[in-house]
Protein backbone atom coordinates (compact mmCIF):
# COMPACT_ATOMS: atom_id res chain seq x y z
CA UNK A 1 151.78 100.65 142.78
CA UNK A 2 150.18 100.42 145.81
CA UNK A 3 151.29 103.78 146.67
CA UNK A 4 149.79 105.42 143.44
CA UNK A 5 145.95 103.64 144.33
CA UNK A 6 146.43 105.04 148.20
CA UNK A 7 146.73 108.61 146.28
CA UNK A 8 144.03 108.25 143.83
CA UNK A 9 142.07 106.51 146.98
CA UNK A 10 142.69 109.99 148.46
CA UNK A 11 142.19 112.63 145.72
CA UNK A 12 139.02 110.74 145.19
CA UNK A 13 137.76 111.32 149.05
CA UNK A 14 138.91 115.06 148.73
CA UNK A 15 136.46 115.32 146.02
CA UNK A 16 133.54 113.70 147.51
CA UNK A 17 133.86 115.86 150.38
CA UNK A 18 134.44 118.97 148.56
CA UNK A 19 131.10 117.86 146.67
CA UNK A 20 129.49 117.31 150.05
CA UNK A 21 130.56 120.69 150.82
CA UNK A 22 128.71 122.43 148.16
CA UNK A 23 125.56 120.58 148.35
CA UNK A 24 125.67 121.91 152.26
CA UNK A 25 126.22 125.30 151.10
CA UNK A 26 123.62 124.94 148.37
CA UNK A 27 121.23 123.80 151.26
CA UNK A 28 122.18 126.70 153.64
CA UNK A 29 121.33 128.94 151.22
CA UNK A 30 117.58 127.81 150.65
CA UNK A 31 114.69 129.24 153.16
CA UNK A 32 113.00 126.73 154.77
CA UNK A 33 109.69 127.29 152.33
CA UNK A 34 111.81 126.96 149.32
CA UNK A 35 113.25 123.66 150.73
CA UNK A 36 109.87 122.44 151.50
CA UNK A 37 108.31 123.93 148.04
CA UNK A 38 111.47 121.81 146.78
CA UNK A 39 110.99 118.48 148.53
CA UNK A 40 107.03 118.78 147.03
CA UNK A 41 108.13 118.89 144.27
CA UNK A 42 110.86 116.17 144.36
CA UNK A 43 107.59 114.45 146.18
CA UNK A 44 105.27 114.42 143.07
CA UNK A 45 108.17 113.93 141.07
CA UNK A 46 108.27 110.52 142.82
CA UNK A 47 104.75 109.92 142.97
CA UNK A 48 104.12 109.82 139.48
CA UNK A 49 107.08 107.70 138.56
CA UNK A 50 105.28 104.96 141.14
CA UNK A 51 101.94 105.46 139.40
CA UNK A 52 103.07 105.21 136.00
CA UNK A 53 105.56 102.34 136.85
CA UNK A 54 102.58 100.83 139.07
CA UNK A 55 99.83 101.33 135.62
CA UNK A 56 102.44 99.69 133.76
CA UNK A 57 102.92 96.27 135.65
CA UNK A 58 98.85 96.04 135.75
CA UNK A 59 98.97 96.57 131.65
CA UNK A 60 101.62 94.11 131.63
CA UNK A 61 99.62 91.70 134.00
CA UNK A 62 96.20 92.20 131.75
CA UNK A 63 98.27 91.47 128.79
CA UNK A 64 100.19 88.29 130.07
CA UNK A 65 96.33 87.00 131.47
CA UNK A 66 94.64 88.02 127.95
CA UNK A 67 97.91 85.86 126.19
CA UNK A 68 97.05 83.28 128.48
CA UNK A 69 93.97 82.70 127.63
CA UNK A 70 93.95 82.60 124.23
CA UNK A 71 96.89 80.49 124.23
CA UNK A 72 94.42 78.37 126.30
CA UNK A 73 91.67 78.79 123.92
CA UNK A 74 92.94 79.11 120.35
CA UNK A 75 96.77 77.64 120.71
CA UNK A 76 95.33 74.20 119.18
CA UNK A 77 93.44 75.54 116.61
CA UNK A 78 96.12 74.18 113.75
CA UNK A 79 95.93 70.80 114.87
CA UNK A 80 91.64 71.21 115.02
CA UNK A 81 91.66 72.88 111.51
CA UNK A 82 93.87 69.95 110.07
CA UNK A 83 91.18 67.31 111.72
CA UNK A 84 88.38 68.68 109.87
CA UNK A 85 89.46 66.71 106.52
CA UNK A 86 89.24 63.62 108.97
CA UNK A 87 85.74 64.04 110.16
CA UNK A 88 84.49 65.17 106.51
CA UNK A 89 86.02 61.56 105.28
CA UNK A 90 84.18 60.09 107.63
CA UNK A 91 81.32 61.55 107.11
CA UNK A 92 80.96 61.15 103.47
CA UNK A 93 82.09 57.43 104.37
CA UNK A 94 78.91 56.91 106.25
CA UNK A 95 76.50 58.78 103.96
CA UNK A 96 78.37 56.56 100.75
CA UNK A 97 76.89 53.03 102.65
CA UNK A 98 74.18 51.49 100.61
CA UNK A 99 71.34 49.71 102.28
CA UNK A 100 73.30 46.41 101.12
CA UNK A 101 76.48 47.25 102.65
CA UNK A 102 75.00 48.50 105.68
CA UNK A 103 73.72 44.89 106.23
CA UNK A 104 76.92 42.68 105.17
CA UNK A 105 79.25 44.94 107.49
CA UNK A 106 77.04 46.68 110.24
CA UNK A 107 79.99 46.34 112.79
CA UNK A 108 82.26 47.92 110.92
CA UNK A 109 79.88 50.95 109.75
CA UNK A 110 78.47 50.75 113.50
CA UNK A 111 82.04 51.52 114.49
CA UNK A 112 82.48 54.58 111.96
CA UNK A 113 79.79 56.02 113.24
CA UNK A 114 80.87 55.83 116.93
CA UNK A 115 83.98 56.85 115.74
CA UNK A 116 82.88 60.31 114.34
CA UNK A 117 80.60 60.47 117.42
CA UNK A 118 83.66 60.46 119.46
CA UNK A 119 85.99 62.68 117.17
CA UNK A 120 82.60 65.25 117.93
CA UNK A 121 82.65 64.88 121.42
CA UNK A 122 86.49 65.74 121.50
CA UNK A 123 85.96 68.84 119.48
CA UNK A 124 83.42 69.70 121.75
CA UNK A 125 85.36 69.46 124.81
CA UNK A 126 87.73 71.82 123.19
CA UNK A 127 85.39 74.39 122.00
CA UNK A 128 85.10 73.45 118.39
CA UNK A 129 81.56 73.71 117.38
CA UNK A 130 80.28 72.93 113.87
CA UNK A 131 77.81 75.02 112.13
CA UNK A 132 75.54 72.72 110.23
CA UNK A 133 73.55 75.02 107.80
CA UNK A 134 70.36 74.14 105.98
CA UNK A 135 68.69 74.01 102.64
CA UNK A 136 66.63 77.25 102.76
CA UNK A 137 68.68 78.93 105.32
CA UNK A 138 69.89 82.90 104.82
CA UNK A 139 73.53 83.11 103.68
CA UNK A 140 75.42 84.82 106.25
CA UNK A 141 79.27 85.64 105.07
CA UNK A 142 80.64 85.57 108.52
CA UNK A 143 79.93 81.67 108.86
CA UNK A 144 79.28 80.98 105.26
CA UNK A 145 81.58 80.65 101.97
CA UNK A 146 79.73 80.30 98.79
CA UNK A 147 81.00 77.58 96.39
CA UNK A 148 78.40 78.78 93.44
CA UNK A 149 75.58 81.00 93.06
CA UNK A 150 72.81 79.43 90.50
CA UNK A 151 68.88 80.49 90.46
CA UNK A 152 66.78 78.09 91.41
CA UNK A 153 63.05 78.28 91.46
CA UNK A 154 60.88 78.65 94.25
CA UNK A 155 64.16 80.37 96.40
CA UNK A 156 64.77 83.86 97.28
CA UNK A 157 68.47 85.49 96.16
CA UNK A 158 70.58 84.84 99.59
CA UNK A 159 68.85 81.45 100.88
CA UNK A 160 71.40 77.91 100.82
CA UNK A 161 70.45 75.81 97.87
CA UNK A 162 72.88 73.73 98.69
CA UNK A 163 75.44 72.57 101.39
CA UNK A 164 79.12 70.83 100.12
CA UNK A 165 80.55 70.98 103.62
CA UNK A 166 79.74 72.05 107.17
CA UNK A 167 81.92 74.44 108.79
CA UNK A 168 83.60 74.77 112.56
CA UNK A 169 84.09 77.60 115.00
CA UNK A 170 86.85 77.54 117.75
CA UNK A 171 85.16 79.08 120.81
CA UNK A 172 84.41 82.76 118.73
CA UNK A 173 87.11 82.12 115.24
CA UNK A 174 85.89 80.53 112.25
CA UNK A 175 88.02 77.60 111.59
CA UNK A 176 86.42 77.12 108.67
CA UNK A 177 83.73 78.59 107.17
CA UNK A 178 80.57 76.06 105.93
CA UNK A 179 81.24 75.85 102.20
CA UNK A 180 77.17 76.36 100.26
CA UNK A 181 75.76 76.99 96.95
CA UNK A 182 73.27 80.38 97.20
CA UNK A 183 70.03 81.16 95.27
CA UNK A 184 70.42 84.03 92.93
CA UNK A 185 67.02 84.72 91.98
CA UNK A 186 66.03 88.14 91.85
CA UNK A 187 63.48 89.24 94.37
């Protein structure tokens, strides 16, 4: 068996040599402007396989940084968006205290309110800011949902009559919209 490789071993040199061969001859054939017009070329051939390969790891680099970063920015935004409900009960918690009850358990309402404080101050450390629209403010769709539209006297069609719930951005992304009632009145 070992016999049979040595001969393939062989008959494979004989052709790498006759190959040789014919890429000499090829060679010797060629004036020395045609092999330089030829080696240009093989040149630019190169040269813009490096460019494109080198345009390609920048893309690839600008898209693994712009990934990145909104990872960074935006990869908590399912936990922030199901926090809202727990700052809205809190909220309505607070504004539900009579003057009575405010008096009997001031600690405890005391420590509601430095509780939502606090839930604030985390959002804001994480780029969650809340948009707190106004009675008589312009309805804007990009920040606003409206709940109901109802005239109402004295209001122009487009102003906040009313304001259910605030909303919440994430850095530049609506988390969720501020939920209003709008004037319909016509002109």
């Amino acid at each position: 068996m070992a016999e049979r490789d040595e001969e393939q071993f062989l008959d494979d040199l004989e052709d790498i040599e006759a190959d040789l061969e014919a890429a000499l001859d090829d060679e010797a054939e060629l004036t020395p402007e045609q092999m330089i017009e030829e080696l240009k070329a093989e040149r630019d051939a190169f040269q813009d396989k490096f460019m494109r390969a080198l345009a390609d790891a920048e893309n690839a680099r600008k898209r693994a940084q712009k990934d990145r970063t909104e990872a960074e920015n935006y990869g908590g935004s399912k936990l922030s968006r199901d926090m809202l409900p727990v700052f809205d009960n809190m909220k309505r918690a607070v504004e539900s205290v009579t003057e009575e009850q405010r008096e009997v358990a001031a600690p405890l309402i005391e420590g509601i309110e430095l509780t939502m404080r606090e839930l604030l101050n985390v959002f804001n450390k994480h780029g969650i800011q809340v948009i707190d629209p106004q009675v008589g403010d312009r309805f804007d769709p990009k920040v606003h949902e409206a709940m109901f539209e109802a005239p109402l006297q004295g209001t122009k069609a487009g102003d906040i009559i009313q304001v259910s719930t605030q909303g919440f951005m994430l850095h530049d992304r609506i988390l969720r919209p501020a939920q209003v009632g709008v004037s319909s009145n016509p002109g």
